[in-house]
PDB file of N, CA and C in Angstrom:
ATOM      1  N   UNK A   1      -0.354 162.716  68.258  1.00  0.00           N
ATOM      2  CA  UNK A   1      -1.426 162.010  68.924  1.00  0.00           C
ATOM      3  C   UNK A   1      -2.363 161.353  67.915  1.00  0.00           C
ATOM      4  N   UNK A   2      -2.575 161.828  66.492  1.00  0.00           N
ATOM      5  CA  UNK A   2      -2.952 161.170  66.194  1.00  0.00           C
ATOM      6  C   UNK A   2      -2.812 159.707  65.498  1.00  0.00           C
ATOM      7  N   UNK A   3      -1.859 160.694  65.072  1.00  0.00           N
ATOM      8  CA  UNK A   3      -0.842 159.127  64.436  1.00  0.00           C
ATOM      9  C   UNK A   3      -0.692 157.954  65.376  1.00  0.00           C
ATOM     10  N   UNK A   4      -0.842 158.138  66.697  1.00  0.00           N
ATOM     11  CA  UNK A   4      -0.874 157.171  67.795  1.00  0.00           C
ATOM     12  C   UNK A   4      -2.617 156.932  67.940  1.00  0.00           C
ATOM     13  N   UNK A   5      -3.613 157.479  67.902  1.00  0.00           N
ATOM     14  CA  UNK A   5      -4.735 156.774  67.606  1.00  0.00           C
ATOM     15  C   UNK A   5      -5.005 155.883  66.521  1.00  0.00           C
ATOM     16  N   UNK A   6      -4.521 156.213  65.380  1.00  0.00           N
ATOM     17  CA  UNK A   6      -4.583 155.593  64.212  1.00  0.00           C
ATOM     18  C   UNK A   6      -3.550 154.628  64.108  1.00  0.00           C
ATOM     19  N   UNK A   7      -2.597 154.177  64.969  1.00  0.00           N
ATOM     20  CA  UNK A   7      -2.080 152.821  65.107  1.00  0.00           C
ATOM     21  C   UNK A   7      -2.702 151.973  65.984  1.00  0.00           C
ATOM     22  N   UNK A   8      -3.305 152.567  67.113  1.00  0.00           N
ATOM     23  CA  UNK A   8      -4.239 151.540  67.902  1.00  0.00           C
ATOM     24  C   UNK A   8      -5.167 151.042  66.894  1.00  0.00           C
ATOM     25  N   UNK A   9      -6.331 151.834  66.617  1.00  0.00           N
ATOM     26  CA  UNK A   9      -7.311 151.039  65.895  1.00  0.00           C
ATOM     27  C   UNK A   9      -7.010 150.381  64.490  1.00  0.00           C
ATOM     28  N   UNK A  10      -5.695 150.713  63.810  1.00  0.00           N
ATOM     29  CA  UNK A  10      -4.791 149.574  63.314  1.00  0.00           C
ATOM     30  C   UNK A  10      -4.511 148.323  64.054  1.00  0.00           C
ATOM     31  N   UNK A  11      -3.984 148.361  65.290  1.00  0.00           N
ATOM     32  CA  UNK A  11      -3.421 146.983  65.702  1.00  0.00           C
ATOM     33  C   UNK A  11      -5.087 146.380  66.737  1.00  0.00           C
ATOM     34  N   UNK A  12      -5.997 147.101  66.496  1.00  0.00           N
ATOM     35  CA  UNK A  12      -7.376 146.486  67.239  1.00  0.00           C
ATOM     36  C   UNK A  12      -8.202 145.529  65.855  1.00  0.00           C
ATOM     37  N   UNK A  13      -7.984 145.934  64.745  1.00  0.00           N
ATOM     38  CA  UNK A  13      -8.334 145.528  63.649  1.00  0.00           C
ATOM     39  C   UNK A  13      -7.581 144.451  63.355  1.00  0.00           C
ATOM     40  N   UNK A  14      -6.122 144.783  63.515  1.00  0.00           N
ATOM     41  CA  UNK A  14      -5.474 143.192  62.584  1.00  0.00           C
ATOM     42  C   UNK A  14      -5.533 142.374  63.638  1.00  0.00           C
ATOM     43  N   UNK A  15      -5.504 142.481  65.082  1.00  0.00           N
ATOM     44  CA  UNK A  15      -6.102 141.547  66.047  1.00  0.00           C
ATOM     45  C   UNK A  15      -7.092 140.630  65.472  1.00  0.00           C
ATOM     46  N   UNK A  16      -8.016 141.781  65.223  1.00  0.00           N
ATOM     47  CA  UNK A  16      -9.588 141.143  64.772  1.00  0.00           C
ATOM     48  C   UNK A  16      -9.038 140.164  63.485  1.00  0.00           C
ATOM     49  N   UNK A  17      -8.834 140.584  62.883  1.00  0.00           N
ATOM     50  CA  UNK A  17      -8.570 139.667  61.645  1.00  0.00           C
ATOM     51  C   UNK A  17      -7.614 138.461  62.069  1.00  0.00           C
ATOM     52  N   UNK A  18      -6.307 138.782  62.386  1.00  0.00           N
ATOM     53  CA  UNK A  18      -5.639 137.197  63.122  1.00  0.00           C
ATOM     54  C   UNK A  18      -6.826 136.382  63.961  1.00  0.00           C
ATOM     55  N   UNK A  19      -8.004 136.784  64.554  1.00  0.00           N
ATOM     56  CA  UNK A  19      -8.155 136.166  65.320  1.00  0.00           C
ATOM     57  C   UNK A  19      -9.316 135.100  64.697  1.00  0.00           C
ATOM     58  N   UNK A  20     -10.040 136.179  63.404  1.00  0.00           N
ATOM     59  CA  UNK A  20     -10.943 135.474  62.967  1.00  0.00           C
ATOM     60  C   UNK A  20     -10.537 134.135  61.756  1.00  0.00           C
ATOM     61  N   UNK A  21      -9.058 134.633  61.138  1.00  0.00           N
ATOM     62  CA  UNK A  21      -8.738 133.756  60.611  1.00  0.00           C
ATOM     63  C   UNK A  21      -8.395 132.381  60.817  1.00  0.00           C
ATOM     64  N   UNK A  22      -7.908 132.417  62.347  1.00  0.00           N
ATOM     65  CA  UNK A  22      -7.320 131.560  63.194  1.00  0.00           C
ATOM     66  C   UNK A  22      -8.603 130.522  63.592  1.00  0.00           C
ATOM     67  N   UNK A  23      -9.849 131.468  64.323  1.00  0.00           N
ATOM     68  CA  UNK A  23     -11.039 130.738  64.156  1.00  0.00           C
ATOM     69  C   UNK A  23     -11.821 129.925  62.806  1.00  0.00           C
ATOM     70  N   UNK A  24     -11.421 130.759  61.879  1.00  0.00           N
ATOM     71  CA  UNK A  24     -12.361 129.491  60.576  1.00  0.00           C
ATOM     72  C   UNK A  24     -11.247 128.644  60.327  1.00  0.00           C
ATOM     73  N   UNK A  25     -10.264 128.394  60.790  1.00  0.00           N
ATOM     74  CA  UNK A  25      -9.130 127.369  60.322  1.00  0.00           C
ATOM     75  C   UNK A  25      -8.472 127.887  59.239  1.00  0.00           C
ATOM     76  N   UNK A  26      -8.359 129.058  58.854  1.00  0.00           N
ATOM     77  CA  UNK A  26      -7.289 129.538  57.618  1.00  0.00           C
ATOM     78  C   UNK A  26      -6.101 129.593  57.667  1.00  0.00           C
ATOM     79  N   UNK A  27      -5.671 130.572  58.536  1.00  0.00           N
ATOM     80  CA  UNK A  27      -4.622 130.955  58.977  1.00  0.00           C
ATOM     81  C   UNK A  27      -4.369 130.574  60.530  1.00  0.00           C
ATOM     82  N   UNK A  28      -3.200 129.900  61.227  1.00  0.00           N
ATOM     83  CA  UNK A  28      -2.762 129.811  62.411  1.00  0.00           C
ATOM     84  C   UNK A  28      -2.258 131.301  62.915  1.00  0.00           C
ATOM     85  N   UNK A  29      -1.972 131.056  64.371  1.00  0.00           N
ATOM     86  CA  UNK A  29      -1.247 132.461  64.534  1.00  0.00           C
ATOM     87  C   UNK A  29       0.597 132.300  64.513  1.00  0.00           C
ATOM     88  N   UNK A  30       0.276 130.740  64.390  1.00  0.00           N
ATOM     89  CA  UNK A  30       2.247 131.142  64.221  1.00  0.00           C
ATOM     90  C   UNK A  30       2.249 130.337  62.793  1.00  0.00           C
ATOM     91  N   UNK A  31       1.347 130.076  61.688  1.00  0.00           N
ATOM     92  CA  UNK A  31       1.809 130.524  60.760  1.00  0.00           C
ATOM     93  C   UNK A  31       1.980 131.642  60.013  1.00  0.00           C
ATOM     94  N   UNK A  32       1.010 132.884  60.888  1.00  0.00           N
ATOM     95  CA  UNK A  32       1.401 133.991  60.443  1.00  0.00           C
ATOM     96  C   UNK A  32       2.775 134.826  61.118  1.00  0.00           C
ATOM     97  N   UNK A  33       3.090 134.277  62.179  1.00  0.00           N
ATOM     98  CA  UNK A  33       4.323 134.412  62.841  1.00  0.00           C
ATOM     99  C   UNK A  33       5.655 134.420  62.152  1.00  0.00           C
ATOM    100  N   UNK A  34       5.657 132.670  61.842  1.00  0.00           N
ATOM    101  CA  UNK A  34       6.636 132.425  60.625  1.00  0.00           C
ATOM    102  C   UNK A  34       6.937 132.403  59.165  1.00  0.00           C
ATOM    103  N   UNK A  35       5.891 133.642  58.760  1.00  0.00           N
ATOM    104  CA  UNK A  35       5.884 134.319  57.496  1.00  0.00           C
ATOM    105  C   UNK A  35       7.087 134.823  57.070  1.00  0.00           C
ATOM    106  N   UNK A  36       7.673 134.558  55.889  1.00  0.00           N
ATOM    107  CA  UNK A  36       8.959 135.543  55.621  1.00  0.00           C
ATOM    108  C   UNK A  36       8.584 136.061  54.493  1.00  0.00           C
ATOM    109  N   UNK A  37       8.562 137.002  54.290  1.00  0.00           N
ATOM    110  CA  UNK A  37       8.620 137.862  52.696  1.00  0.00           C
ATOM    111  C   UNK A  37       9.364 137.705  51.978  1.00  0.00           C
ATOM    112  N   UNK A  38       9.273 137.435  50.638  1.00  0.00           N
ATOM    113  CA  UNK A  38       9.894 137.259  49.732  1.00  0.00           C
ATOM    114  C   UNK A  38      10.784 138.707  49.401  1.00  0.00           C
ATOM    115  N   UNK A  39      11.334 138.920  48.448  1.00  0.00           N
ATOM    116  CA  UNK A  39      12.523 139.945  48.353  1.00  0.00           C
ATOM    117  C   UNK A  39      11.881 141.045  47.644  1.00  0.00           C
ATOM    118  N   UNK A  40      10.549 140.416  46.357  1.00  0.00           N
ATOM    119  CA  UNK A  40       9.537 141.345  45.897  1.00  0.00           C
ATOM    120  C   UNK A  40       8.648 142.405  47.048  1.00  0.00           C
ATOM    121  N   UNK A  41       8.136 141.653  48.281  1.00  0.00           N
ATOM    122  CA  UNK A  41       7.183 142.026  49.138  1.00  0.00           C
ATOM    123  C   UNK A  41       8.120 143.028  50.314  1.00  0.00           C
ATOM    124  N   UNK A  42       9.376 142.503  50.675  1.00  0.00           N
ATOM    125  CA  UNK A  42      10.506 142.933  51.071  1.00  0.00           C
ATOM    126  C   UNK A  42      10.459 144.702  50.511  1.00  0.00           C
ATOM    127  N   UNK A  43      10.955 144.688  49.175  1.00  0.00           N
ATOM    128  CA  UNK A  43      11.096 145.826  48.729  1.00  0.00           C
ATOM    129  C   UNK A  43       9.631 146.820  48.861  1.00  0.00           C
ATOM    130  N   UNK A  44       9.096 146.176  48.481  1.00  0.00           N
ATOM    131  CA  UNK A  44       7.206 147.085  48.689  1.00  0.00           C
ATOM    132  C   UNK A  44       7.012 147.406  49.390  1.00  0.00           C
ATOM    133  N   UNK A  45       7.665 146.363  51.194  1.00  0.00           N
ATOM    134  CA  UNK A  45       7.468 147.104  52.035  1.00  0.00           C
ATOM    135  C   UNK A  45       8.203 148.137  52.736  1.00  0.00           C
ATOM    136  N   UNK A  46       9.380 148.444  52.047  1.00  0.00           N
ATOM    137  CA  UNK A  46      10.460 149.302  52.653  1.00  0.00           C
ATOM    138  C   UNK A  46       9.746 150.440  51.792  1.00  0.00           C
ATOM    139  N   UNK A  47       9.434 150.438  50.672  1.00  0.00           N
ATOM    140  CA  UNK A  47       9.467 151.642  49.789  1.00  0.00           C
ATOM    141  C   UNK A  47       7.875 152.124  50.191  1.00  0.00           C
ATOM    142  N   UNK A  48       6.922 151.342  50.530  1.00  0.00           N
ATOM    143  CA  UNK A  48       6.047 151.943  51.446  1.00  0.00           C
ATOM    144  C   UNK A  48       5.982 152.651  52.871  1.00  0.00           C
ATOM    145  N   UNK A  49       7.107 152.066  53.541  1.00  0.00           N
ATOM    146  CA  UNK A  49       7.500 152.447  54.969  1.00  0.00           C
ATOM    147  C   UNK A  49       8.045 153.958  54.945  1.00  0.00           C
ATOM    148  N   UNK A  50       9.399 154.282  53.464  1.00  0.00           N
ATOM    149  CA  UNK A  50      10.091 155.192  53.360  1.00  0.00           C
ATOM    150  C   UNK A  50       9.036 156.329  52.864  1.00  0.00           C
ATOM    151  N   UNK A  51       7.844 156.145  51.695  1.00  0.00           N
ATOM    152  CA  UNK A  51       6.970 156.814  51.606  1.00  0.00           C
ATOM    153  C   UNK A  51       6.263 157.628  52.662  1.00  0.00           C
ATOM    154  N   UNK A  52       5.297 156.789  53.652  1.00  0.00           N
ATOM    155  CA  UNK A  52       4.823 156.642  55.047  1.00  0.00           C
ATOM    156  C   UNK A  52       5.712 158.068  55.784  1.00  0.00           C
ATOM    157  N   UNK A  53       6.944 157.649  56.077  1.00  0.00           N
ATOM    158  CA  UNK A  53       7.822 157.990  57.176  1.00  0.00           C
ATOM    159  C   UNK A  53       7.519 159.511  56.614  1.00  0.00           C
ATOM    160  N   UNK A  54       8.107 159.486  55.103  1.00  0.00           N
ATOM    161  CA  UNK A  54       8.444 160.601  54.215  1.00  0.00           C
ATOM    162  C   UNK A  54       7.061 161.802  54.807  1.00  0.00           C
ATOM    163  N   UNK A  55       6.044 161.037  54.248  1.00  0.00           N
ATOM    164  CA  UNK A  55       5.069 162.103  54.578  1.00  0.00           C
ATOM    165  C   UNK A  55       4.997 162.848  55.700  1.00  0.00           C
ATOM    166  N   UNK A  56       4.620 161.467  57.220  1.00  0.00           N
ATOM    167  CA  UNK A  56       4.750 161.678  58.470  1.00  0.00           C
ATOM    168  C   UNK A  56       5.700 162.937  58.962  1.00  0.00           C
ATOM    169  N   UNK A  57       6.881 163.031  58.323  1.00  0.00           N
ATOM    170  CA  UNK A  57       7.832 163.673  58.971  1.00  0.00           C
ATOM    171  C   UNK A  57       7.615 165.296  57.926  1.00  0.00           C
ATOM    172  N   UNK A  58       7.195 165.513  56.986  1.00  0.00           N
ATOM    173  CA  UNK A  58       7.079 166.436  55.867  1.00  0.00           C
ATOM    174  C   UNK A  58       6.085 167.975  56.503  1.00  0.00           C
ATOM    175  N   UNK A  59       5.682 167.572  57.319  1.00  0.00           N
ATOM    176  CA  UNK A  59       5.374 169.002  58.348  1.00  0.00           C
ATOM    177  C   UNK A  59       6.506 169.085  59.220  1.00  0.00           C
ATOM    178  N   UNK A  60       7.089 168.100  59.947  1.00  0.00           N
ATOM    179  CA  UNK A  60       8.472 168.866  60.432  1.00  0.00           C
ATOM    180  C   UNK A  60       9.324 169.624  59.479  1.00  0.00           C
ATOM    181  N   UNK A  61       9.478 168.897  58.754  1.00  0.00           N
ATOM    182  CA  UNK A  61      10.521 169.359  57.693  1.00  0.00           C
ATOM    183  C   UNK A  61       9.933 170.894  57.040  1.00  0.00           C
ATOM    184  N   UNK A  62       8.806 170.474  57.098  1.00  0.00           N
ATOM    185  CA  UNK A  62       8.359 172.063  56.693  1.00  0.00           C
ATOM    186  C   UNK A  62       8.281 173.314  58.071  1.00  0.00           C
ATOM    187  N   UNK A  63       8.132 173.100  58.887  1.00  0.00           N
ATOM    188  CA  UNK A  63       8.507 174.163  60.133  1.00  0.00           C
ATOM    189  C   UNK A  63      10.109 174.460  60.225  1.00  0.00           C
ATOM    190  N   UNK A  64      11.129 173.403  59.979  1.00  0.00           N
ATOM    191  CA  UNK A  64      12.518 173.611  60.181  1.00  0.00           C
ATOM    192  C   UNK A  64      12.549 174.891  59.254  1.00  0.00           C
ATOM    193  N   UNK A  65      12.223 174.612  57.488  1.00  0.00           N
ATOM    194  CA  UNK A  65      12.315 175.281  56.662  1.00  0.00           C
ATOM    195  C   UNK A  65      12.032 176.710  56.851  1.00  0.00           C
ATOM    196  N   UNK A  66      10.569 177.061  57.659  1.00  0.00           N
ATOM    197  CA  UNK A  66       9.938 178.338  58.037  1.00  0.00           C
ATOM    198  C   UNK A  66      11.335 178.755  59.106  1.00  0.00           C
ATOM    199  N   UNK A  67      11.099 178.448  60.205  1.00  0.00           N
ATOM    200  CA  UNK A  67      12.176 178.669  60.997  1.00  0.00           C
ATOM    201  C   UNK A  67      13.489 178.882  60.767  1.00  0.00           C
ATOM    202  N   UNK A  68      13.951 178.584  59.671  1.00  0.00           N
ATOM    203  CA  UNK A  68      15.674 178.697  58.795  1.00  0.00           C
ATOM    204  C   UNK A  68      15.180 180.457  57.995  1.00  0.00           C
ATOM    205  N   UNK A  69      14.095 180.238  57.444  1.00  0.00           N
ATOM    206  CA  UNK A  69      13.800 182.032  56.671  1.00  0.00           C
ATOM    207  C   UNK A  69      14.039 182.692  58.019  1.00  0.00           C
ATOM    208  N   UNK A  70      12.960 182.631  58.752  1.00  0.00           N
ATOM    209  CA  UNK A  70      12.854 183.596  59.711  1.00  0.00           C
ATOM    210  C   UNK A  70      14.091 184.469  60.832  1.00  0.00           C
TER     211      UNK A  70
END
C-alpha cells in the first residue's frame, strides 16, 4: 500500500510538471510522448528499474528465507 501511495503522488507530480511545461511553451505533450532514449539512458534506466524492483522485492525474499529455516 504504500508503494501504491507513493506512485500516485509520483504520477500527480509529473502531471504537474508535463503540464506546466506544456504551459510556458517548453515542452509539448507529444513531444514528450515521442521521446526515445538513447541506448546510454536505455541502460540507466533498466539498471535503475532492476535496482528499484531488487529492493522492492528484498523483504519478500527475506520472509521466504525465514520461512525455508523454520
Amino acid at each position: 500500500m504504500a508503494l501504491t501511495g507513493e506512485v500516485s503522488v509520483l504520477h500527480e507530480r509529473l502531471d504537474t510538471i508535463e503540464r506546466l511545461l506544456e504551459v510556458k511553451g517548453i515542452l509539448s505533450a507529444t513531444e514528450i510522448e515521442a521521446y526515445e532514449p538513447d541506448a546510454k539512458v536505455t541502460k540507466e534506466r533498466e539498471q535503475w528499474r532492476a535496482e528499484y524492483i531488487a529492493r522492492v522485492l528484498r523483504v519478500v525474499q527475506e520472509e521466504l528465507e525465514t520461512l525455508k529455516k523454520s
